[in-house]
N, C-alpha and C. Protein backbone atom coordinates (compact mmCIF):
# COMPACT_ATOMS: atom_id res chain seq x y z
N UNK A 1 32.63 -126.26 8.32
CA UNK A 1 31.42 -126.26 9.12
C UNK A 1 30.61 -125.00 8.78
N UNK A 2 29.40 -124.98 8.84
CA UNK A 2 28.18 -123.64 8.25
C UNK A 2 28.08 -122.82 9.88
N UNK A 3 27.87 -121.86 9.46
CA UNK A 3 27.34 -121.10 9.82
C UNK A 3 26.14 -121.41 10.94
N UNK A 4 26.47 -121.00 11.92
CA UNK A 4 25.28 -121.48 13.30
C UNK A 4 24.28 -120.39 13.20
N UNK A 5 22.93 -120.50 12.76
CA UNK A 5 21.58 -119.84 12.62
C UNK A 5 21.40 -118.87 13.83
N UNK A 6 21.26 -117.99 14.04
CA UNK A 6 20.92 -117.22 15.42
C UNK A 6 19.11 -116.89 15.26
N UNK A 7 18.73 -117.74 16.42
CA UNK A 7 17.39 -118.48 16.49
C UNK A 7 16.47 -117.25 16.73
N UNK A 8 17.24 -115.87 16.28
CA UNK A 8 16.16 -114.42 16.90
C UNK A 8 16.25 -113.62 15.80
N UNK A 9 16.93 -114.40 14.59
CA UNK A 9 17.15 -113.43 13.27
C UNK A 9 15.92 -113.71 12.37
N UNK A 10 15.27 -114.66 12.47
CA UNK A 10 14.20 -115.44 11.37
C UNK A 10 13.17 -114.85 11.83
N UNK A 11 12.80 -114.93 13.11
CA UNK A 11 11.30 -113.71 13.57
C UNK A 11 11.68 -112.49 13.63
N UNK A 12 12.78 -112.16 13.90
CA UNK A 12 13.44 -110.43 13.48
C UNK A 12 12.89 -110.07 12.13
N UNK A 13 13.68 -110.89 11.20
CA UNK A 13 12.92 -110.46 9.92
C UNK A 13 11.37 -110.73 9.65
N UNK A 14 10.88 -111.21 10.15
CA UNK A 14 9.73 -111.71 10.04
C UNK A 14 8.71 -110.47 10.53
N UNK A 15 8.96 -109.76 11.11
CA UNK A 15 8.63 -109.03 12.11
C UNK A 15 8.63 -107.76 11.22
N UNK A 16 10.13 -107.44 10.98
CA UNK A 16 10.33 -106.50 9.85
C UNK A 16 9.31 -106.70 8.55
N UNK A 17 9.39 -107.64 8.52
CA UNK A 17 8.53 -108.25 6.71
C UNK A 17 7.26 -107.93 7.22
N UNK A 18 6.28 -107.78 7.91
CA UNK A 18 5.56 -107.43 8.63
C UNK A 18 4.80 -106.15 8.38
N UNK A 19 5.68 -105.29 8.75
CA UNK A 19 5.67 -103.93 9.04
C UNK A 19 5.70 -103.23 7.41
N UNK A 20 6.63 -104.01 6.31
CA UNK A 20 6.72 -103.28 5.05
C UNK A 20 5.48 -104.01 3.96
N UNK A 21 5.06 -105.37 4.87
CA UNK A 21 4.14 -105.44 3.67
C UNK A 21 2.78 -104.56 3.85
N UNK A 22 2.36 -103.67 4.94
CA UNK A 22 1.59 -102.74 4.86
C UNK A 22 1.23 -102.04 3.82
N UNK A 23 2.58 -102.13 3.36
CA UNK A 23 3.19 -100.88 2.15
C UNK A 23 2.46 -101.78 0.55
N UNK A 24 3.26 -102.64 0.76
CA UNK A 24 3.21 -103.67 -0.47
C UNK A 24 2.61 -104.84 -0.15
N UNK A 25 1.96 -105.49 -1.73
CA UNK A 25 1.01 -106.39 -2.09
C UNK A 25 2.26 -107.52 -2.09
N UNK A 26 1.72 -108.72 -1.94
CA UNK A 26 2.17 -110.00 -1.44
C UNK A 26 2.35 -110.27 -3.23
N UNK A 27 2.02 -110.09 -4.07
CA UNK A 27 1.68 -110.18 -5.57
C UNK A 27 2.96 -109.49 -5.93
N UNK A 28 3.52 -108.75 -5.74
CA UNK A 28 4.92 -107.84 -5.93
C UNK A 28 5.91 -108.18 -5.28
N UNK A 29 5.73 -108.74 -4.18
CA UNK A 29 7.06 -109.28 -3.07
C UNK A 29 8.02 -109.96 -3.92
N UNK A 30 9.30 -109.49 -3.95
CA UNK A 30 10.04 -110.81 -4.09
C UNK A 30 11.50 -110.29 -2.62
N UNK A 31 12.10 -111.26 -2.54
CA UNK A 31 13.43 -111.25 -2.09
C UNK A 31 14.29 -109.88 -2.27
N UNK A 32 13.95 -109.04 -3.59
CA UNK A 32 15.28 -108.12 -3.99
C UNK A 32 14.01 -107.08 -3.79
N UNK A 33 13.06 -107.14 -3.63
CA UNK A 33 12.47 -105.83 -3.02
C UNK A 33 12.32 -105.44 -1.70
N UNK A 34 12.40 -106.79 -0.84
CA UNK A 34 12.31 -106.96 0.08
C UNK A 34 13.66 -106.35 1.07
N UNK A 35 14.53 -106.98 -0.28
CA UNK A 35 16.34 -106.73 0.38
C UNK A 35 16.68 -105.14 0.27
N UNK A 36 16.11 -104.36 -0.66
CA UNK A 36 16.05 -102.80 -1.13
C UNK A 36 15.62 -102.32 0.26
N UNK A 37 14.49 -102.70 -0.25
CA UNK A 37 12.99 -101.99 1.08
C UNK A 37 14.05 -101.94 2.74
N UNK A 38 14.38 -102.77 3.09
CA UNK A 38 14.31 -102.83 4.45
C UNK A 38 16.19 -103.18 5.18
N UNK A 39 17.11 -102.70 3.90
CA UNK A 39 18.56 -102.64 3.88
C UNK A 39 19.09 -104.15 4.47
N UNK A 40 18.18 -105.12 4.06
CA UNK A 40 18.80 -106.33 4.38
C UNK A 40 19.50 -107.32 2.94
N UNK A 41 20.42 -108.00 2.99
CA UNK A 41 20.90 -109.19 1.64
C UNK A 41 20.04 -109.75 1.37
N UNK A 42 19.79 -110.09 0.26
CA UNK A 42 18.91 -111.08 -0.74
C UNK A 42 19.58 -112.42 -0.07
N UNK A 43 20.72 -112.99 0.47
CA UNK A 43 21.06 -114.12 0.90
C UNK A 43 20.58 -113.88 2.18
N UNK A 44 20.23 -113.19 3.11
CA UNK A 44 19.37 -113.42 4.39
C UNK A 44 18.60 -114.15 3.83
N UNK A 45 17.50 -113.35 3.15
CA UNK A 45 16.13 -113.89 3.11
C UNK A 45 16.02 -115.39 2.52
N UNK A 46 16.93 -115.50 1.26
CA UNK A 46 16.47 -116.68 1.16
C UNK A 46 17.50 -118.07 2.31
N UNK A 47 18.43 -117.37 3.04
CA UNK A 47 18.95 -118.23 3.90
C UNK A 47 17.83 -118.36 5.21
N UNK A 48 17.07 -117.81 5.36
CA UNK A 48 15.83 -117.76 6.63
C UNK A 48 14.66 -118.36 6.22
N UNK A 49 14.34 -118.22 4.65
CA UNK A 49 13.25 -118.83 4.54
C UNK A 49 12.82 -119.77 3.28
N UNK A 50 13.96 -119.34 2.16
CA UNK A 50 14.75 -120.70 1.76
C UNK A 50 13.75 -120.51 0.17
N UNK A 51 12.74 -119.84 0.23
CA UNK A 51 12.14 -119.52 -1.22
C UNK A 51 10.89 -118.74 -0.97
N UNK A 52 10.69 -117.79 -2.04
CA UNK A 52 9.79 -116.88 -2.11
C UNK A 52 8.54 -117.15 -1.28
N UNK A 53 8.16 -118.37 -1.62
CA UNK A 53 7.13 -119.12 -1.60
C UNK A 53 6.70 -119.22 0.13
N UNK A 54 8.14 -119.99 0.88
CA UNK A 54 7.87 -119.99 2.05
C UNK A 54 8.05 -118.69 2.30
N UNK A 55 8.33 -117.71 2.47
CA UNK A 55 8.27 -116.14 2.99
C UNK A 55 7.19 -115.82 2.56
N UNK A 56 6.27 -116.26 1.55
CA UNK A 56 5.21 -115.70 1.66
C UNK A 56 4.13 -117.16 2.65
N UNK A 57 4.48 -117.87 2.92
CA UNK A 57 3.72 -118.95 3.43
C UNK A 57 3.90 -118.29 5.42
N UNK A 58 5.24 -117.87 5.64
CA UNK A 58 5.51 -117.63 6.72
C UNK A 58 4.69 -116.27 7.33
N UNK A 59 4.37 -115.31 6.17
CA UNK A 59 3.98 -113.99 6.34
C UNK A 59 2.08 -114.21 6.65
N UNK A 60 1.94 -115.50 5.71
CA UNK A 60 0.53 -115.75 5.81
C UNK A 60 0.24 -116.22 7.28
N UNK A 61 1.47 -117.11 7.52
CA UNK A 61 1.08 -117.77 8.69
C UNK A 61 1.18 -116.93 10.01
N UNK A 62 1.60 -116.17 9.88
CA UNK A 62 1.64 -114.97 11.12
C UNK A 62 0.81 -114.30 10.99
N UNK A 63 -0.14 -113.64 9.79
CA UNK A 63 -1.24 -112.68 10.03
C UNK A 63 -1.99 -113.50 10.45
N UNK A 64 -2.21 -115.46 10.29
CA UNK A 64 -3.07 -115.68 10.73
C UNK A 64 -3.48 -116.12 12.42
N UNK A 65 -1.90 -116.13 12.58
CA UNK A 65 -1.15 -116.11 14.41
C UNK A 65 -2.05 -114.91 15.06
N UNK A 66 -1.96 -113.72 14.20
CA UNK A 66 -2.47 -112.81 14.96
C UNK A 66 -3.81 -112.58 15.28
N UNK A 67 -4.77 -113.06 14.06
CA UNK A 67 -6.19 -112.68 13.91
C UNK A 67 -6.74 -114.31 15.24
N UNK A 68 -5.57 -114.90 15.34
CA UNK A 68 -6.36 -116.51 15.84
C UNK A 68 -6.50 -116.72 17.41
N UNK A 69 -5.09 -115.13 17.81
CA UNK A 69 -4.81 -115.03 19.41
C UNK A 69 -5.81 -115.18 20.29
N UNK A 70 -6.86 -114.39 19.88
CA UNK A 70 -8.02 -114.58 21.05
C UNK A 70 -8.80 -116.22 21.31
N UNK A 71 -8.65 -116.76 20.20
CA UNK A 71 -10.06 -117.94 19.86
C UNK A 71 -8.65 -119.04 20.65
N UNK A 72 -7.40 -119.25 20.68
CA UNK A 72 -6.58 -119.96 20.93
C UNK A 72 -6.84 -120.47 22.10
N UNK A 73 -7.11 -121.83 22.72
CA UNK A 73 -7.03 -122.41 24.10
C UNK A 73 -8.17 -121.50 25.08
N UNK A 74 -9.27 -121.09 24.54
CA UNK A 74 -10.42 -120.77 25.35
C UNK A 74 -11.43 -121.43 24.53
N UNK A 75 -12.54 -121.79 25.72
CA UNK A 75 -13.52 -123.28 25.87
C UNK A 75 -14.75 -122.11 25.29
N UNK A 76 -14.97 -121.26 24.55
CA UNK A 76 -15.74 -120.46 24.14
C UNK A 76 -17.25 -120.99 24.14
N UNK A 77 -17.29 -122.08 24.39
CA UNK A 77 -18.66 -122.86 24.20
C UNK A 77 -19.20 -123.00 25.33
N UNK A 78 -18.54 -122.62 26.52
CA UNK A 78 -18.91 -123.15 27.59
C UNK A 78 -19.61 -121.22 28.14
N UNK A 79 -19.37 -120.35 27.51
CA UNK A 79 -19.81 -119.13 27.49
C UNK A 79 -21.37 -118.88 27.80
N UNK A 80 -21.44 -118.32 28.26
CA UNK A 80 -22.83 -117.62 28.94
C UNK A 80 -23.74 -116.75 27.86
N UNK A 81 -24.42 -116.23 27.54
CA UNK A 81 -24.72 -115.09 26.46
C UNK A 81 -23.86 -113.83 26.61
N UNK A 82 -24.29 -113.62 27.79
CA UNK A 82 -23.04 -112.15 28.20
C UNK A 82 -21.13 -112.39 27.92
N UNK A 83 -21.13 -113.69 28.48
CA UNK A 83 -19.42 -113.49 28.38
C UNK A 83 -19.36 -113.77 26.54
N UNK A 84 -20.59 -114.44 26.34
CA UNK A 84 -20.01 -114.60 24.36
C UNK A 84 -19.84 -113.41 24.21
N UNK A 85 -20.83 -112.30 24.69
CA UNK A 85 -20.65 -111.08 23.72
C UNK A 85 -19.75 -110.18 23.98
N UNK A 86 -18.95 -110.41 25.53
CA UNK A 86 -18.42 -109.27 26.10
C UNK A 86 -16.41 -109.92 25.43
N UNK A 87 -16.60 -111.75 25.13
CA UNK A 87 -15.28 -112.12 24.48
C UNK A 87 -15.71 -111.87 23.14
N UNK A 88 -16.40 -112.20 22.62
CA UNK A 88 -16.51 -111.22 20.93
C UNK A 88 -16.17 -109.82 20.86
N UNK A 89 -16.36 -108.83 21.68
CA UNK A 89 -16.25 -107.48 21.81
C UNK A 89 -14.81 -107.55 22.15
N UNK A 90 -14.43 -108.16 22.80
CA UNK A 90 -12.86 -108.20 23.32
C UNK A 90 -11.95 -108.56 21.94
N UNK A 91 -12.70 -109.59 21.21
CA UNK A 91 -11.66 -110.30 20.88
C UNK A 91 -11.53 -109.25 19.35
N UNK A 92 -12.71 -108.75 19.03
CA UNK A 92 -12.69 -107.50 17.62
C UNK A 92 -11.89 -106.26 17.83
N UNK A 93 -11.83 -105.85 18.88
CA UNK A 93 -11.11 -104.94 19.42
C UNK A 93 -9.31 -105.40 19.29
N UNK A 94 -9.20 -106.57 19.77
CA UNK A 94 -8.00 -106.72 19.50
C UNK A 94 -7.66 -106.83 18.54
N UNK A 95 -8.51 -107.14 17.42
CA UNK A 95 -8.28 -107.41 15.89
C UNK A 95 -7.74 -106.04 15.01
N UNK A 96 -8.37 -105.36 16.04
CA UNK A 96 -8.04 -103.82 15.35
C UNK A 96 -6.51 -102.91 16.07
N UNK A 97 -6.07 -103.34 16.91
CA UNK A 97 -4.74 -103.26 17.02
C UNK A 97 -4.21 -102.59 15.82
N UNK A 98 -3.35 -101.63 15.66
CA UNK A 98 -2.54 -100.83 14.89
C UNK A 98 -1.15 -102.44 14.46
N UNK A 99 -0.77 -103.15 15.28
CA UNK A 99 -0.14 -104.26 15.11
C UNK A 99 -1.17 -105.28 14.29
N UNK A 100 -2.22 -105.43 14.69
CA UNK A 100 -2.66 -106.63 13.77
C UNK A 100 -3.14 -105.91 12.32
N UNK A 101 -3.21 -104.44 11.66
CA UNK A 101 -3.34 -103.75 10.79
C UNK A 101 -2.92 -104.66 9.59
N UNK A 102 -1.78 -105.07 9.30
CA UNK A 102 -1.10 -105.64 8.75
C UNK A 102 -1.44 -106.91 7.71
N UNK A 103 -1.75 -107.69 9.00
CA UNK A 103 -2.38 -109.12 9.21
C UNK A 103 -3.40 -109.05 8.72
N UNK A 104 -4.61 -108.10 9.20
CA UNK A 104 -5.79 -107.79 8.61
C UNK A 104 -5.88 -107.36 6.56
N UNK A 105 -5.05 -106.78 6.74
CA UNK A 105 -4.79 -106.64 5.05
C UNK A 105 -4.61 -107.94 4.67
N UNK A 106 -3.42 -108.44 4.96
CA UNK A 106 -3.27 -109.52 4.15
C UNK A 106 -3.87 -110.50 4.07
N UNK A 107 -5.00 -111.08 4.79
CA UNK A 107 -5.89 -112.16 4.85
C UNK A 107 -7.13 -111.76 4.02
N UNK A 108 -7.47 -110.31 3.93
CA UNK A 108 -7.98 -109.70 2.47
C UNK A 108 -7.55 -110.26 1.22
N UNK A 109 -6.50 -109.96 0.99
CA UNK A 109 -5.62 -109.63 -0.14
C UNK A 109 -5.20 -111.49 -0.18
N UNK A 110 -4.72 -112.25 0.96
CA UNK A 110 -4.56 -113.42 0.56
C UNK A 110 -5.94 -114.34 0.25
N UNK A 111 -6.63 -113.87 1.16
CA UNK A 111 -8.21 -114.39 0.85
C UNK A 111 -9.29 -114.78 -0.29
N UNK A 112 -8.68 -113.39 -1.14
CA UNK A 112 -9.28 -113.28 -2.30
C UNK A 112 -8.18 -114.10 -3.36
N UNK A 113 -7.19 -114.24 -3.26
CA UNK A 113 -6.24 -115.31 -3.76
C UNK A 113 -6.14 -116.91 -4.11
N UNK A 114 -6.70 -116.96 -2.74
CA UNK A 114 -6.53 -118.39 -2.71
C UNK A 114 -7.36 -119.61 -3.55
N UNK A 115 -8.56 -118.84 -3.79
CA UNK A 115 -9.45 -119.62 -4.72
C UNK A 115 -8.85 -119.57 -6.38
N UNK A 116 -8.22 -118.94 -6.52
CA UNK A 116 -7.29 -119.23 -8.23
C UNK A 116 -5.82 -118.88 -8.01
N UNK A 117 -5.74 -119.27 -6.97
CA UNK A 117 -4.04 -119.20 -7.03
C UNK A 117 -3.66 -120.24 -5.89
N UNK A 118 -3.21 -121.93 -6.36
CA UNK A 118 -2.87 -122.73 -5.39
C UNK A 118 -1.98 -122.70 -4.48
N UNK A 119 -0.82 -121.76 -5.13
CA UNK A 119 0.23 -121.41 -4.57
C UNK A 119 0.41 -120.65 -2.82
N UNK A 120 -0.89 -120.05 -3.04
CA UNK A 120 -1.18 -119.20 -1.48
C UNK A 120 -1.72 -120.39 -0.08
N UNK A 121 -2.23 -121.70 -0.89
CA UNK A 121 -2.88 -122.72 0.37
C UNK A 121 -3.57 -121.91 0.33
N UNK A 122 -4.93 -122.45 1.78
CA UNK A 122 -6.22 -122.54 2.43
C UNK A 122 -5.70 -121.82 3.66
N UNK A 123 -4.60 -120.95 4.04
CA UNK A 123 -4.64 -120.66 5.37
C UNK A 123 -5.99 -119.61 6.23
N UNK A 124 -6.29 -118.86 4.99
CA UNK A 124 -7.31 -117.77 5.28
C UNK A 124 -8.56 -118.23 5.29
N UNK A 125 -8.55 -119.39 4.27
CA UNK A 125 -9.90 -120.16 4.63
C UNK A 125 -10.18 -121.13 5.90
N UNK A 126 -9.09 -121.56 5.88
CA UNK A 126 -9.23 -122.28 7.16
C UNK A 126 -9.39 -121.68 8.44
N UNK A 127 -9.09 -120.29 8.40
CA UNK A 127 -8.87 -119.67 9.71
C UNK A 127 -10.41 -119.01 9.49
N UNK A 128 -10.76 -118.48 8.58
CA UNK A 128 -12.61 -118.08 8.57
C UNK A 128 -13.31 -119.73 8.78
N UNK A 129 -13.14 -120.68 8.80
CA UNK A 129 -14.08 -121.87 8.83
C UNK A 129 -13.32 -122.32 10.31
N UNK A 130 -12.54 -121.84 11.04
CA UNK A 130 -12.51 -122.18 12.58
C UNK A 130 -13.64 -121.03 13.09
N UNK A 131 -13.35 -119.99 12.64
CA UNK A 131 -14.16 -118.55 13.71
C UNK A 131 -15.64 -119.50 13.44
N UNK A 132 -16.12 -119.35 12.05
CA UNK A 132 -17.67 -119.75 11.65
C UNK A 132 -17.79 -121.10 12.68
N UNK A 133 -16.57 -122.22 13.25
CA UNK A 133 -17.16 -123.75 13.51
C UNK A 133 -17.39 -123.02 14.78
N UNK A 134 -16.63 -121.60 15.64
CA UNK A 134 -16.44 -121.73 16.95
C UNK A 134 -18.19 -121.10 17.26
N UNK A 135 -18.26 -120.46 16.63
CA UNK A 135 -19.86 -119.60 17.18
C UNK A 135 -20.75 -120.40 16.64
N UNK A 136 -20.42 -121.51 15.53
CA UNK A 136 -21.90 -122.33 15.23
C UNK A 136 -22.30 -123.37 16.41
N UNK A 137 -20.97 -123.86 17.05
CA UNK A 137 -20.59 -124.64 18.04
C UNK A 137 -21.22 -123.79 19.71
N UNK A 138 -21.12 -122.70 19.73
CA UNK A 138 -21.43 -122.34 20.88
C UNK A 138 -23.18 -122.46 21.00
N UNK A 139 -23.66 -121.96 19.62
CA UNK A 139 -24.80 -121.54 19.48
C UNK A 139 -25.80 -122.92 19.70
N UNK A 140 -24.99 -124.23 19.03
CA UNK A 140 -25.62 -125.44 19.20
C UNK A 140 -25.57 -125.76 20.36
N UNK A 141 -24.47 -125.52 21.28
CA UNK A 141 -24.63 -125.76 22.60
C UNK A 141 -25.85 -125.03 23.69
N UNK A 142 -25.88 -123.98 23.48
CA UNK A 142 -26.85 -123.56 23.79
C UNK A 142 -27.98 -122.77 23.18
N UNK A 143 -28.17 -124.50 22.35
CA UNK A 143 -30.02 -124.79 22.47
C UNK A 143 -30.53 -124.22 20.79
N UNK A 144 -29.41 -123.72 20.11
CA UNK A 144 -30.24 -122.93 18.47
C UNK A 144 -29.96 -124.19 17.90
N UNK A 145 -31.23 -124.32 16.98
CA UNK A 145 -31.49 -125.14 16.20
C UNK A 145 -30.20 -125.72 15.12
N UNK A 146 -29.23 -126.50 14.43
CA UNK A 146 -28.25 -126.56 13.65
C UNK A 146 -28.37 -126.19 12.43
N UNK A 147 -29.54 -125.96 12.01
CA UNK A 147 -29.61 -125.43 10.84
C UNK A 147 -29.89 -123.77 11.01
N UNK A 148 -30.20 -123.14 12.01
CA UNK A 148 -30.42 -121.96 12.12
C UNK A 148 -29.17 -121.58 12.97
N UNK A 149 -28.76 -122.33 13.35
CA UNK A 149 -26.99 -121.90 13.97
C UNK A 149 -26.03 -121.59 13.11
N UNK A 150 -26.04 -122.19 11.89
CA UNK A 150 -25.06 -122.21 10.73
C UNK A 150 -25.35 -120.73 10.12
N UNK A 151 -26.80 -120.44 9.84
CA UNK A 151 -27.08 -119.08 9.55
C UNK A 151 -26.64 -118.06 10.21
N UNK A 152 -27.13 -118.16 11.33
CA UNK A 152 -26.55 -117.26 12.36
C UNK A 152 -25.07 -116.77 12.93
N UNK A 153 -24.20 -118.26 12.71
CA UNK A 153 -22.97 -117.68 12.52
C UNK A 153 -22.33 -117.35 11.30
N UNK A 154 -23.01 -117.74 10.47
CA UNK A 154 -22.47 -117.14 9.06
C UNK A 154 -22.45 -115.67 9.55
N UNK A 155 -23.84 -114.96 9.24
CA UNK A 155 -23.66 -113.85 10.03
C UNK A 155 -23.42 -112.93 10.92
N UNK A 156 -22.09 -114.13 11.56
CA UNK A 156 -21.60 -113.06 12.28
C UNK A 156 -20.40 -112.99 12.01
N UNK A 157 -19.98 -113.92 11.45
CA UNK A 157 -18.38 -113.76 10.56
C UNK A 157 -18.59 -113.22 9.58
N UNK A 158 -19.45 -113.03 8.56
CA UNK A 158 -18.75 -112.01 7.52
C UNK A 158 -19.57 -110.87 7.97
N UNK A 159 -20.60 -110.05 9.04
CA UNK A 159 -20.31 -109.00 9.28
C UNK A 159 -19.23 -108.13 9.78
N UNK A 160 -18.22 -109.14 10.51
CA UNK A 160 -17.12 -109.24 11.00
C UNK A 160 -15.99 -109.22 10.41
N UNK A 161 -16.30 -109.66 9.49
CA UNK A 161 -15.16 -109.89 8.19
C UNK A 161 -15.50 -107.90 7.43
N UNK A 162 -17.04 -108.03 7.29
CA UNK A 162 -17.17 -106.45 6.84
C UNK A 162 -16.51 -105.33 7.47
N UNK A 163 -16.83 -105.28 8.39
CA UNK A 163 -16.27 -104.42 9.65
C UNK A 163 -14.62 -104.38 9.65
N UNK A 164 -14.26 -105.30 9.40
CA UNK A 164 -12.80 -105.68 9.21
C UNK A 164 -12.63 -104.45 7.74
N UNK A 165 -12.92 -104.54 6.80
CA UNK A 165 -12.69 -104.16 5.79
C UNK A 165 -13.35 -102.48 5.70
N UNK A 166 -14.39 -102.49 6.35
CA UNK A 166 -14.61 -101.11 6.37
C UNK A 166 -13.28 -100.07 7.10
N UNK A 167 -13.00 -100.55 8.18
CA UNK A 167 -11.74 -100.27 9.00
C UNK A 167 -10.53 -99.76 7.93
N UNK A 168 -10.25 -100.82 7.64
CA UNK A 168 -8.64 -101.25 6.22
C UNK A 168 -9.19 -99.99 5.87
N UNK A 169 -10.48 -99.66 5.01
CA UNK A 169 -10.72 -98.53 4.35
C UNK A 169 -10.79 -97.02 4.72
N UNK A 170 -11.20 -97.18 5.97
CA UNK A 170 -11.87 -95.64 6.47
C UNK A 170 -10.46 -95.40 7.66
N UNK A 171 -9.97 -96.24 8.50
CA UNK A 171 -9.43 -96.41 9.37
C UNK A 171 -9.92 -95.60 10.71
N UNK A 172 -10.90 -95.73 10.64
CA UNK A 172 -12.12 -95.07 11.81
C UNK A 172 -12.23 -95.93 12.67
N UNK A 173 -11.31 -95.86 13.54
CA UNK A 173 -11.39 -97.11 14.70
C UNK A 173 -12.98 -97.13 15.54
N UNK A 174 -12.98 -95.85 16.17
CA UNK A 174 -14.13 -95.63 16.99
C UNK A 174 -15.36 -95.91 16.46
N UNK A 175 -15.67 -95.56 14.52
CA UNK A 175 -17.14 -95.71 14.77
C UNK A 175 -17.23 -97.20 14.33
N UNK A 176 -16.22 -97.79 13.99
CA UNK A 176 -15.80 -99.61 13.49
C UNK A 176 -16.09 -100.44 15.25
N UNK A 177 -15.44 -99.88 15.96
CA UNK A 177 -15.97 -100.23 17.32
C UNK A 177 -17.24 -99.98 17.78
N UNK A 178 -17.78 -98.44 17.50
CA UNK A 178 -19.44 -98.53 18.23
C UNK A 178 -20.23 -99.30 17.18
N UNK A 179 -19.93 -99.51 15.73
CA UNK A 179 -20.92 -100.75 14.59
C UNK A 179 -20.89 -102.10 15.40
N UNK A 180 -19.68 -102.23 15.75
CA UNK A 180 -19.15 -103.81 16.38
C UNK A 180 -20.52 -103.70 17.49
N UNK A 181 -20.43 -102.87 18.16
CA UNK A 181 -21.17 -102.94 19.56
C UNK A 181 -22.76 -103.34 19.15
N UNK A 182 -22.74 -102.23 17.96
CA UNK A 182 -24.89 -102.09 18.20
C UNK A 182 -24.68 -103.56 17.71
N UNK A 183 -23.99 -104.26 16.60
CA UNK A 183 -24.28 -105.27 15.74
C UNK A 183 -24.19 -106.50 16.94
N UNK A 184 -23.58 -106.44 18.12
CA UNK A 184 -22.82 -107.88 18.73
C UNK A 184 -24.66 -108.35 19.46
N UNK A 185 -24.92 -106.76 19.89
CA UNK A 185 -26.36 -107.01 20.85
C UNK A 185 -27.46 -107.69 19.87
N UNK A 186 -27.71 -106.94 18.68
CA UNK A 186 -28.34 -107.72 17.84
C UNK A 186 -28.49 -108.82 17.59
N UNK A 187 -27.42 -109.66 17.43
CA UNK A 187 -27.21 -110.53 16.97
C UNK A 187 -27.47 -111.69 18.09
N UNK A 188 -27.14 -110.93 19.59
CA UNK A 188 -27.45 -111.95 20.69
C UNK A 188 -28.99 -112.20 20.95
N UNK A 189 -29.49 -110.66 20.74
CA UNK A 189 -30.79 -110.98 20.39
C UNK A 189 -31.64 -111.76 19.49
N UNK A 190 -31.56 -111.78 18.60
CA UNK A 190 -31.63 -112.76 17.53
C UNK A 190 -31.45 -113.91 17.62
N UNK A 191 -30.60 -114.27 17.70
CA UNK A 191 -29.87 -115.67 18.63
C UNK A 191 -31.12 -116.75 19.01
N UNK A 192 -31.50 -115.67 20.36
CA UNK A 192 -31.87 -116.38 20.85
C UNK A 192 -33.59 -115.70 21.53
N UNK A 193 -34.23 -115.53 20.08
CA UNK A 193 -35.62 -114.68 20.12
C UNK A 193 -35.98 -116.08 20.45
N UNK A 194 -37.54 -115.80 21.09
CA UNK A 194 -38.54 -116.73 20.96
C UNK A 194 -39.24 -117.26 19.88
């Protein structure tokens, strides 16, 4: 008879894997660096996640767990102008978490991947084309034109996406938060000029 799985060792490591790919590019990962790095067996890892491939599919799928927490099971459309901007402000702030640090790299780094490398999937794209459907969706609800909604949330996901990356770079939380701020009012303004 095998070995009974203990159902708190697979997000244990996961968790761990986490924390060291800060360090290291998803492009370098394998199993025996992984097993070096963080004093665990090369037969853990691939007994938890069974090939390179899924450990890196699992690692993707958690940075994108993290960046997705806020938008998850809230009716965002049903938002006011003020609560859009005051849950956008909420929800960037959480993005910047010293915990979601991580996550934020790698949806960079997997992001830029995925268009010549099949191997990574659409997870990063798919998760930028929910944020872009959720604010084009709010914006059509209340009242912007659909072709000037699509613009408008374009621009607010990849300023968002910028801001994201200026952060990774400078790691200047505060003035990445007061940009977030002047940019969120702007943009509500704009929105919804005459």
């Amino acid at each position: 008879m095998g070995r009974i799985p203990d159902p708190n060792r697979k997000p244990e490591l996961l968790g761990r894997i986490m924390e060291h790919v800060a360090t290291e590019p998803l492009s370098r990962m394998t199993f025996r660096s992984l097993a070096s790095a963080l004093g665990v067996s090369t037969y853990s890892f691939v007994y938890h996640f069974g090939s390179r491939q899924e450990m890196i599919d699992a690692i993707l799928e958690e940075g994108v767990r993290q960046h997705g927490e806020t938008i998850t099971g809230v009716d965002v459309a049903a938002f006011d102008q003020e609560q859009f901007a005051a849950w956008y402000a909420e929800a960037f702030r959480h993005s910047l978490r010293d915990a979601n640090r991580t996550g934020l790299r790698l949806q960079f780094e997997a992001g830029a991947l995925e268009p010549i490398d099949p191997d990574i999937g659409k997870r990063i794209t798919t998760s930028f084309a929910e944020w872009l459907d959720t604010v084009d969706r709010w914006l059509q609800r209340h009242g912007v034109d659909p072709a000037r909604s699509r613009v408008l949330a374009t621009w607010l996901t990849d300023t968002v996406s910028g801001l994201h990356f200026g952060y990774l770079i400078t790691g200047d939380h505060a003035r990445t938060v007061a940009a977030f701020d002047v940019f969120i009012d702007a943009f509500v303004r704009e929105a919804f000029a005459d």
